[in-house]
PDB file of N, CA and C in Angstrom:
ATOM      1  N   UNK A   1      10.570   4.488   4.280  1.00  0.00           N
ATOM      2  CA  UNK A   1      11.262   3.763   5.329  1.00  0.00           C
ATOM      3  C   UNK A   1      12.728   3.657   4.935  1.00  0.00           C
ATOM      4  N   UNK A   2      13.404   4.308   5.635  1.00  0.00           N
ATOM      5  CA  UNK A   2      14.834   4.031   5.424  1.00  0.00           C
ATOM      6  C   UNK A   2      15.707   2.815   6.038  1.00  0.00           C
ATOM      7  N   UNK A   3      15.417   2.215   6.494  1.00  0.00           N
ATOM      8  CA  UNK A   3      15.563   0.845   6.586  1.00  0.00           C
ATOM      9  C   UNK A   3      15.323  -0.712   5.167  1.00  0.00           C
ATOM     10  N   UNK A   4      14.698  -0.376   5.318  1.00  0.00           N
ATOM     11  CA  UNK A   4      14.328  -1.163   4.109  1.00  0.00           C
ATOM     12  C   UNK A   4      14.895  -2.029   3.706  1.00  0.00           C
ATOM     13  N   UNK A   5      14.713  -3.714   3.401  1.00  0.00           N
ATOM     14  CA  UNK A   5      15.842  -4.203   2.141  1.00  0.00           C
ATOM     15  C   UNK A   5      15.324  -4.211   1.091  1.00  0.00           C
ATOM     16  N   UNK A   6      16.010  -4.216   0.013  1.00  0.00           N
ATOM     17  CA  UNK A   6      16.045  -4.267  -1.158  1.00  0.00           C
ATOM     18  C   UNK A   6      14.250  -5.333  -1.721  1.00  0.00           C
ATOM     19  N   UNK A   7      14.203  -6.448  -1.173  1.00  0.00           N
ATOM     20  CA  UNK A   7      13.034  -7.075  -1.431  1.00  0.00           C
ATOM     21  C   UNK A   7      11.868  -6.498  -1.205  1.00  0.00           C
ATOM     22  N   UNK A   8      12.119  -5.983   0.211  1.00  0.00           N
ATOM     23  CA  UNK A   8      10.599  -5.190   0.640  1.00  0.00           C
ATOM     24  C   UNK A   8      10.520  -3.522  -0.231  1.00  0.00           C
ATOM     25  N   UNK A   9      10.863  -3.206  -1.081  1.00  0.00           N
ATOM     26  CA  UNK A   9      10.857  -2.262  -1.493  1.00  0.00           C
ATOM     27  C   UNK A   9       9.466  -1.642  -1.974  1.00  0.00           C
ATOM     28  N   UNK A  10       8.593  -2.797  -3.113  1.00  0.00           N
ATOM     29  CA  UNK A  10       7.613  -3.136  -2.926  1.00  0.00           C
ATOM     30  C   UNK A  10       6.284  -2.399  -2.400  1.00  0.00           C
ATOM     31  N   UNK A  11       6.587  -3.543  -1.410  1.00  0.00           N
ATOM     32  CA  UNK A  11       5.693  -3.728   0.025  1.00  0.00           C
ATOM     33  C   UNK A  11       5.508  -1.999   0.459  1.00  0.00           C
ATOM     34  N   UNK A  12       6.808  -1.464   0.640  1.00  0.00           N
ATOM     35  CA  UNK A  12       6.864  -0.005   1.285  1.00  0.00           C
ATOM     36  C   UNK A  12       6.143   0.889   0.586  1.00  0.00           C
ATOM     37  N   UNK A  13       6.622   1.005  -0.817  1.00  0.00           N
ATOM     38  CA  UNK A  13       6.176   1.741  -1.652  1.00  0.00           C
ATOM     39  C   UNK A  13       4.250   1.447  -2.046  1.00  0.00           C
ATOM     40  N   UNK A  14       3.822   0.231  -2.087  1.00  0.00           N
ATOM     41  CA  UNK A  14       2.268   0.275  -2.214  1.00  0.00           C
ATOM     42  C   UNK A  14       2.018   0.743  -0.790  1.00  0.00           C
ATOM     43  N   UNK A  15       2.396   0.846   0.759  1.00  0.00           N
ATOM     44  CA  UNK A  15       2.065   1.307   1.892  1.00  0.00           C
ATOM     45  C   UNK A  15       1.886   2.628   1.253  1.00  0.00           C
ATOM     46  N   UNK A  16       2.972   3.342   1.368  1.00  0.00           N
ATOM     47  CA  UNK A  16       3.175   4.773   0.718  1.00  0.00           C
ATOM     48  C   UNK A  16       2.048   5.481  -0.011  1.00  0.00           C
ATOM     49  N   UNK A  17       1.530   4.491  -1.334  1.00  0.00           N
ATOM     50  CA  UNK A  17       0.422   4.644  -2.004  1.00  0.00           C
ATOM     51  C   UNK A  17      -0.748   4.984  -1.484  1.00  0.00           C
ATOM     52  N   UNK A  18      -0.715   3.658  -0.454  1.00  0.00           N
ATOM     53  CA  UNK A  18      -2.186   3.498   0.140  1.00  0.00           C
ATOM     54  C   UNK A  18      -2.187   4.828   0.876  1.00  0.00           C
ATOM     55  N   UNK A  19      -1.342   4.860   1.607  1.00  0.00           N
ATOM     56  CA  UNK A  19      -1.313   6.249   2.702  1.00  0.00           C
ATOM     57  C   UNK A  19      -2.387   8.086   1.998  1.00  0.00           C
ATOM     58  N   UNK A  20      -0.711   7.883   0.734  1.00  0.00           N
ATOM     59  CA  UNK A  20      -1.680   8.514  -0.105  1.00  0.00           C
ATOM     60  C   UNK A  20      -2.422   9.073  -0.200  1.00  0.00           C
ATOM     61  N   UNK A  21      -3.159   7.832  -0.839  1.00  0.00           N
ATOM     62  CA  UNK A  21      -4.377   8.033  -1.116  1.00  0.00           C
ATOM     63  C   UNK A  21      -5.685   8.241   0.095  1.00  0.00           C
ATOM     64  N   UNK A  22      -5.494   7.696   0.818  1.00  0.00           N
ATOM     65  CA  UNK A  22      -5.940   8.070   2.593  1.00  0.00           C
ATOM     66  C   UNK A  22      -6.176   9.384   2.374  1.00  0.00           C
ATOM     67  N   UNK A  23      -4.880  10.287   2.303  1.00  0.00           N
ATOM     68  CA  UNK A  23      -4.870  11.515   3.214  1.00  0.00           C
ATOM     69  C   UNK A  23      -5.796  12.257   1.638  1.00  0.00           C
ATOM     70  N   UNK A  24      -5.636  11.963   0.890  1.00  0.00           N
ATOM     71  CA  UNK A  24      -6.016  12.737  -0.616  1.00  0.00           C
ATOM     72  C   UNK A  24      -7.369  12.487  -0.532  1.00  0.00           C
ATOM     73  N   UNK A  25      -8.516  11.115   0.084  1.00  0.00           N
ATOM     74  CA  UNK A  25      -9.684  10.745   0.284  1.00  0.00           C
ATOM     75  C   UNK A  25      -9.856  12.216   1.412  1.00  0.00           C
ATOM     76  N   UNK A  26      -9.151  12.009   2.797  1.00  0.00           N
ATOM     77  CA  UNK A  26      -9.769  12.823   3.719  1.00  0.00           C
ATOM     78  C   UNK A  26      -9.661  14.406   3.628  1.00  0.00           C
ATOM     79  N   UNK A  27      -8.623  15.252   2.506  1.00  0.00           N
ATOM     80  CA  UNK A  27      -8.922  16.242   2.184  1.00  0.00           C
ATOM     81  C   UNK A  27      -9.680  16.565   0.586  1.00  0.00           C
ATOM     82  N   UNK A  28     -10.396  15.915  -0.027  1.00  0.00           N
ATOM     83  CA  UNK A  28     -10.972  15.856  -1.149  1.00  0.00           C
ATOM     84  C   UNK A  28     -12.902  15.039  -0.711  1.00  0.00           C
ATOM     85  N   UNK A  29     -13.852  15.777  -1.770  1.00  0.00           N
ATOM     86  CA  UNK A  29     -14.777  15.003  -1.951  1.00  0.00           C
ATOM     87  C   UNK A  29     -14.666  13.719  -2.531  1.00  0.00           C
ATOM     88  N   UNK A  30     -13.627  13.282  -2.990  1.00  0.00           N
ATOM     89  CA  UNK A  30     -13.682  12.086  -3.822  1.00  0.00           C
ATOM     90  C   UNK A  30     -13.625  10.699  -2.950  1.00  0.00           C
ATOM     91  N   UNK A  31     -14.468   9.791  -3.333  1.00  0.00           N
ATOM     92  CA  UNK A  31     -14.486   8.680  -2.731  1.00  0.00           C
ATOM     93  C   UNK A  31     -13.332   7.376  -3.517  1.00  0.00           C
ATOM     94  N   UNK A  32     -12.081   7.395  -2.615  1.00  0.00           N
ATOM     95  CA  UNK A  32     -11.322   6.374  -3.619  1.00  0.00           C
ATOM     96  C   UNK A  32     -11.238   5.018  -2.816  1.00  0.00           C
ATOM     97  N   UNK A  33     -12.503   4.864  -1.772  1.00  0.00           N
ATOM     98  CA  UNK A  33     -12.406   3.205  -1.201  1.00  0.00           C
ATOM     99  C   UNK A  33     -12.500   1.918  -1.824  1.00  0.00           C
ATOM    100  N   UNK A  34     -13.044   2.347  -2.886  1.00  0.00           N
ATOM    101  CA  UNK A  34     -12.553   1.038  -3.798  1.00  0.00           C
ATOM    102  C   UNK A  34     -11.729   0.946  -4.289  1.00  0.00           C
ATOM    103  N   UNK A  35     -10.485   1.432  -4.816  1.00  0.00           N
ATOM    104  CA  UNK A  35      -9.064   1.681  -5.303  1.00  0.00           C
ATOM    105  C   UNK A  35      -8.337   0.886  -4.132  1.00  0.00           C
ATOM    106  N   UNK A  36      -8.341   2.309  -2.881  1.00  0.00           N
ATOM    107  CA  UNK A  36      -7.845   1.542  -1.766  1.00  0.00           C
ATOM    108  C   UNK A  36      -7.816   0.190  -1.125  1.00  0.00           C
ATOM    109  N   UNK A  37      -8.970  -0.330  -1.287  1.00  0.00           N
ATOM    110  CA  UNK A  37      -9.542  -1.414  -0.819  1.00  0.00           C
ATOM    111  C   UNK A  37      -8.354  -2.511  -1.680  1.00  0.00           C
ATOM    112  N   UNK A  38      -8.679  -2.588  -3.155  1.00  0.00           N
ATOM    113  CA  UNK A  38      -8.183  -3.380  -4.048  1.00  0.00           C
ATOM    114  C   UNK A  38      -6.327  -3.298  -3.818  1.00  0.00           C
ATOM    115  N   UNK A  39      -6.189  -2.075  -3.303  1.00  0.00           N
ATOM    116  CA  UNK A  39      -4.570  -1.947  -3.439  1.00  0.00           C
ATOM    117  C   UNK A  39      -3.920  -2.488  -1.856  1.00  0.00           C
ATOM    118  N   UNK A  40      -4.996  -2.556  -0.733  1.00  0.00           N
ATOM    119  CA  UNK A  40      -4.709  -3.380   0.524  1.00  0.00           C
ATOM    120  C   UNK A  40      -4.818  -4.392   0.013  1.00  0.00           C
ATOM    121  N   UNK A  41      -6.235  -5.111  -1.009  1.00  0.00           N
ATOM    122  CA  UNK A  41      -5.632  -6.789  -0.891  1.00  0.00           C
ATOM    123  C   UNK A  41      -4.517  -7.030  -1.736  1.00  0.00           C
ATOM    124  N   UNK A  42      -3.990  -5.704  -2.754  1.00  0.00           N
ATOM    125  CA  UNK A  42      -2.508  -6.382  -3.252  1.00  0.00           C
ATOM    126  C   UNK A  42      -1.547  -6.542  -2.251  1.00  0.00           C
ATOM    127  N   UNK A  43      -1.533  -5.556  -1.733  1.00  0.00           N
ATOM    128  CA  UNK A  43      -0.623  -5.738  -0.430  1.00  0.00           C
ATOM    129  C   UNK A  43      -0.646  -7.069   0.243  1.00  0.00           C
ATOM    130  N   UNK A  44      -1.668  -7.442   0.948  1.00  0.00           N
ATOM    131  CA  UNK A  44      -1.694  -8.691   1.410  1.00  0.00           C
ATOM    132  C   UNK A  44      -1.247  -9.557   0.882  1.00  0.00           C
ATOM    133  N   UNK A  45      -1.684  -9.649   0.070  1.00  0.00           N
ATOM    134  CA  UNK A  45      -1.118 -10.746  -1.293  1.00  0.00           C
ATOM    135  C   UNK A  45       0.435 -10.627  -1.191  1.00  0.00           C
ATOM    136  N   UNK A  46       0.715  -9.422  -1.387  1.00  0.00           N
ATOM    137  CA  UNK A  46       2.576  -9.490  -1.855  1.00  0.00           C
ATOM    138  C   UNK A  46       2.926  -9.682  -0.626  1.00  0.00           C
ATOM    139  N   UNK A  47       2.862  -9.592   0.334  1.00  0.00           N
ATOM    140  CA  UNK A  47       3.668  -9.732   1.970  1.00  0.00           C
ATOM    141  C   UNK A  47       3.324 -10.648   2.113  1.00  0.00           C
ATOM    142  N   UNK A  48       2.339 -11.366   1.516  1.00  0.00           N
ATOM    143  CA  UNK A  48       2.445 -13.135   2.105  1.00  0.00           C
ATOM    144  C   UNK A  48       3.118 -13.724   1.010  1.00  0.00           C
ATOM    145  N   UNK A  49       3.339 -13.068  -0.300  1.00  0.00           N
ATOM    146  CA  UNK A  49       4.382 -13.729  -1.065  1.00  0.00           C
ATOM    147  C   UNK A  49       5.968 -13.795  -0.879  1.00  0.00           C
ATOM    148  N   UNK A  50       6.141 -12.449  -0.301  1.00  0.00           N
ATOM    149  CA  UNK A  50       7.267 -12.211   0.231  1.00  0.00           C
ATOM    150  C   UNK A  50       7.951 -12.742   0.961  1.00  0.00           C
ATOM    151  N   UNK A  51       7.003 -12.539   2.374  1.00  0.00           N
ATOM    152  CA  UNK A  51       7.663 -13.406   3.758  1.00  0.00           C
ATOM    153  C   UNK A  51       7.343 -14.638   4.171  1.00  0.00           C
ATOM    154  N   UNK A  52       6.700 -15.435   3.399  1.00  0.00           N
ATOM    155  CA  UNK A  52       6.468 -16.711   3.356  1.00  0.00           C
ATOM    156  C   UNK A  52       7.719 -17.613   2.584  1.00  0.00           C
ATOM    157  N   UNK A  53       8.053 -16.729   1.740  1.00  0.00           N
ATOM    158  CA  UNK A  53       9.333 -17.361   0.811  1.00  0.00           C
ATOM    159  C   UNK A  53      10.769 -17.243   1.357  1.00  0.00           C
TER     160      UNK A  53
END
């Protein structure tokens, strides 16, 4: 995201991850929904730390 500020940098970059890992699940046999899973509730976590503050 080229927008971005400086705080959410973060936030963008674990999106990025998650994405990722998405597209690497849907062209691979490998099952990484538990990775994923754990790295959405970091996410959650940090965007309510973020924009709550």
């Amino acid at each position: 995201m080229a927008g971005e500020l400086e705080f959410e940098k973060p936030v963008v970059e674990l999106r990025e991850k998650i994405a990722e890992l998405k597209r690497f699940t849907q062209d691979s046999d490998m099952d990484l929904s538990s990775e994923i899973t754990k790295l959405e509730a970091r996410l959650e976590r940090l965007e309510e730390d973020i924009y709550t503050n």
